[in-house]
C-alpha atoms as a PDB file:
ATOM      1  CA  UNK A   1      84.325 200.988 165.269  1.00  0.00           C
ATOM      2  CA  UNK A   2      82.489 198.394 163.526  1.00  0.00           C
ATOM      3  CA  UNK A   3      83.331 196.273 160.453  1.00  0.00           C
ATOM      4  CA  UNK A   4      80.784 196.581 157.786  1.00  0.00           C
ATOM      5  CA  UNK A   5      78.515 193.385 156.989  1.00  0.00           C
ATOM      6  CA  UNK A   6      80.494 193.426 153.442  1.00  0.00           C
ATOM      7  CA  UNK A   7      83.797 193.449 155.019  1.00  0.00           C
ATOM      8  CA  UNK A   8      83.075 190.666 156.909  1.00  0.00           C
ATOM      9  CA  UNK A   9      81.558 188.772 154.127  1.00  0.00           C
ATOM     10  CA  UNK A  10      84.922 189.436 151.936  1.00  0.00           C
ATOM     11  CA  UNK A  11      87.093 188.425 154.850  1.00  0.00           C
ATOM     12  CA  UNK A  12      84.981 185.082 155.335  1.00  0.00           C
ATOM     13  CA  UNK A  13      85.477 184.406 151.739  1.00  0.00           C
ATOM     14  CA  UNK A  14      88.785 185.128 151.323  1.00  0.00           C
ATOM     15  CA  UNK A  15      90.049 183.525 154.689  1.00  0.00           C
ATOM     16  CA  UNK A  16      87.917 179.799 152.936  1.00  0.00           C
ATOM     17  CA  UNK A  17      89.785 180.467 149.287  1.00  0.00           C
ATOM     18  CA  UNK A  18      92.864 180.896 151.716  1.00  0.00           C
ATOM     19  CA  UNK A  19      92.524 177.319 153.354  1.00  0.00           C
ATOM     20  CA  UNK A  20      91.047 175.406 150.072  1.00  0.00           C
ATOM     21  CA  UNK A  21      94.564 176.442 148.332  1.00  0.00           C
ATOM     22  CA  UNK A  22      97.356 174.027 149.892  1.00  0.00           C
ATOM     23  CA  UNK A  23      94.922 171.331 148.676  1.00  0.00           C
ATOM     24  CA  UNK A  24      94.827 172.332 145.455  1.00  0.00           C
ATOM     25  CA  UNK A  25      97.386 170.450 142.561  1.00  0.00           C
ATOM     26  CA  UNK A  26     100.195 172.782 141.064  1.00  0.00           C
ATOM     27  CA  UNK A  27     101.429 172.638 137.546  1.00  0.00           C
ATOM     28  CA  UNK A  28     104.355 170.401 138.783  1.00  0.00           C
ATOM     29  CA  UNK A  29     101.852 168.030 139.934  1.00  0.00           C
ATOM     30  CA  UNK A  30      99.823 168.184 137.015  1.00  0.00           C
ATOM     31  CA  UNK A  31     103.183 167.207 134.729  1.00  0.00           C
ATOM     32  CA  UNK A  32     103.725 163.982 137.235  1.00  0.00           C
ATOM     33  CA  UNK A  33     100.409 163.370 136.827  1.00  0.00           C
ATOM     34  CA  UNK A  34     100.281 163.130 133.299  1.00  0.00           C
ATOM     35  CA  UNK A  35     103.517 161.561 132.868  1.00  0.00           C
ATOM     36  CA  UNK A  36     102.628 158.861 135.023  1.00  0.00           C
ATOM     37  CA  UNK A  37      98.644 158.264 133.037  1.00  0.00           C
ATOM     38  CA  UNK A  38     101.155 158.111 129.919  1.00  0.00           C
ATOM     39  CA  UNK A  39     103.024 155.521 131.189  1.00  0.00           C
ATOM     40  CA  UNK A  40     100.309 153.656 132.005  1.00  0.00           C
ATOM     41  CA  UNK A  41      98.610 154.308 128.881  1.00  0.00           C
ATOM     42  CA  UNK A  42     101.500 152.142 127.514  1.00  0.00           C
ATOM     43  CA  UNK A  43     101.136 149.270 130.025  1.00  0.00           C
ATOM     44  CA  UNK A  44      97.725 149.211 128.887  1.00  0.00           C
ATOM     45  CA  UNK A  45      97.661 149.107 125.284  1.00  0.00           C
ATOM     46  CA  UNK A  46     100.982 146.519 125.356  1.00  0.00           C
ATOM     47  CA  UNK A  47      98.891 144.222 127.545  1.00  0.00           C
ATOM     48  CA  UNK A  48      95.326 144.411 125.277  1.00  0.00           C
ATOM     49  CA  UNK A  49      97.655 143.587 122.196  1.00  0.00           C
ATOM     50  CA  UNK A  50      99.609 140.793 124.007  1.00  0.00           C
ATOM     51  CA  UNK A  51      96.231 139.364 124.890  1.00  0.00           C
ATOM     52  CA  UNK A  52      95.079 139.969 121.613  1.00  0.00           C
ATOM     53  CA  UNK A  53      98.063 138.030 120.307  1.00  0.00           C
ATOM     54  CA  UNK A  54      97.314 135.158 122.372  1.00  0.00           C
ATOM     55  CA  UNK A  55      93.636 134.331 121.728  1.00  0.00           C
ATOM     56  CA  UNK A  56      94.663 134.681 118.177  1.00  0.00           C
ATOM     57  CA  UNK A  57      97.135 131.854 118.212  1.00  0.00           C
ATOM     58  CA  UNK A  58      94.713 130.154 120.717  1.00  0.00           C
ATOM     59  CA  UNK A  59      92.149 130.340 117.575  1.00  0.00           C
ATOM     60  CA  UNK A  60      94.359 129.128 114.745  1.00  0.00           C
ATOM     61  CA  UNK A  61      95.752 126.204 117.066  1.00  0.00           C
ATOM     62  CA  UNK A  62      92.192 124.784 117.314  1.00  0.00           C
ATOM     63  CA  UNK A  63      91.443 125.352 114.029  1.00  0.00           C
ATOM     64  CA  UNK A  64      94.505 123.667 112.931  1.00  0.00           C
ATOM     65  CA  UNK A  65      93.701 120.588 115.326  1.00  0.00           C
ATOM     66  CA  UNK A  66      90.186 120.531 114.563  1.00  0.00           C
ATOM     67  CA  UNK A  67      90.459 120.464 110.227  1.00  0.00           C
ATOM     68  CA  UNK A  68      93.542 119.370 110.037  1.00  0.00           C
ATOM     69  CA  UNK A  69      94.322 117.087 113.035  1.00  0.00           C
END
């Protein structure tokens, strides 16, 4: 007894869907995931303004010495 050519098709298919899935991310991993771009988010934006912050003052202190001093 034979398999049909479908069968084996199906089986083919299903047995490579079968082996992609350990690889794939579950919603657990997902949630770290996003918790963890979050945090970074943060770490981001806190630097850019500190930066932002500093080449301010850097302006205003050469202003002040250049005018004033």
């Amino acid at each position: 007894m034979t398999a049909e050519p479908n069968q084996l098709n199906y089986e083919r298919r299903l047995s490579q869907v079968e082996s992609t899935l350990p690889h794939l991310a579950t919603k657990a991993d997902l949630a770290e995931l996003k918790a963890e771009l979050h945090k970074l988010e943060t770490r981001l934006v806190r630097w850019i303004a500190g930066l932002g912050l500093c080449v301010v003052g850097t302006l205003i202190a050469v202003l002040i010495d250049r005018f004033a001093g």
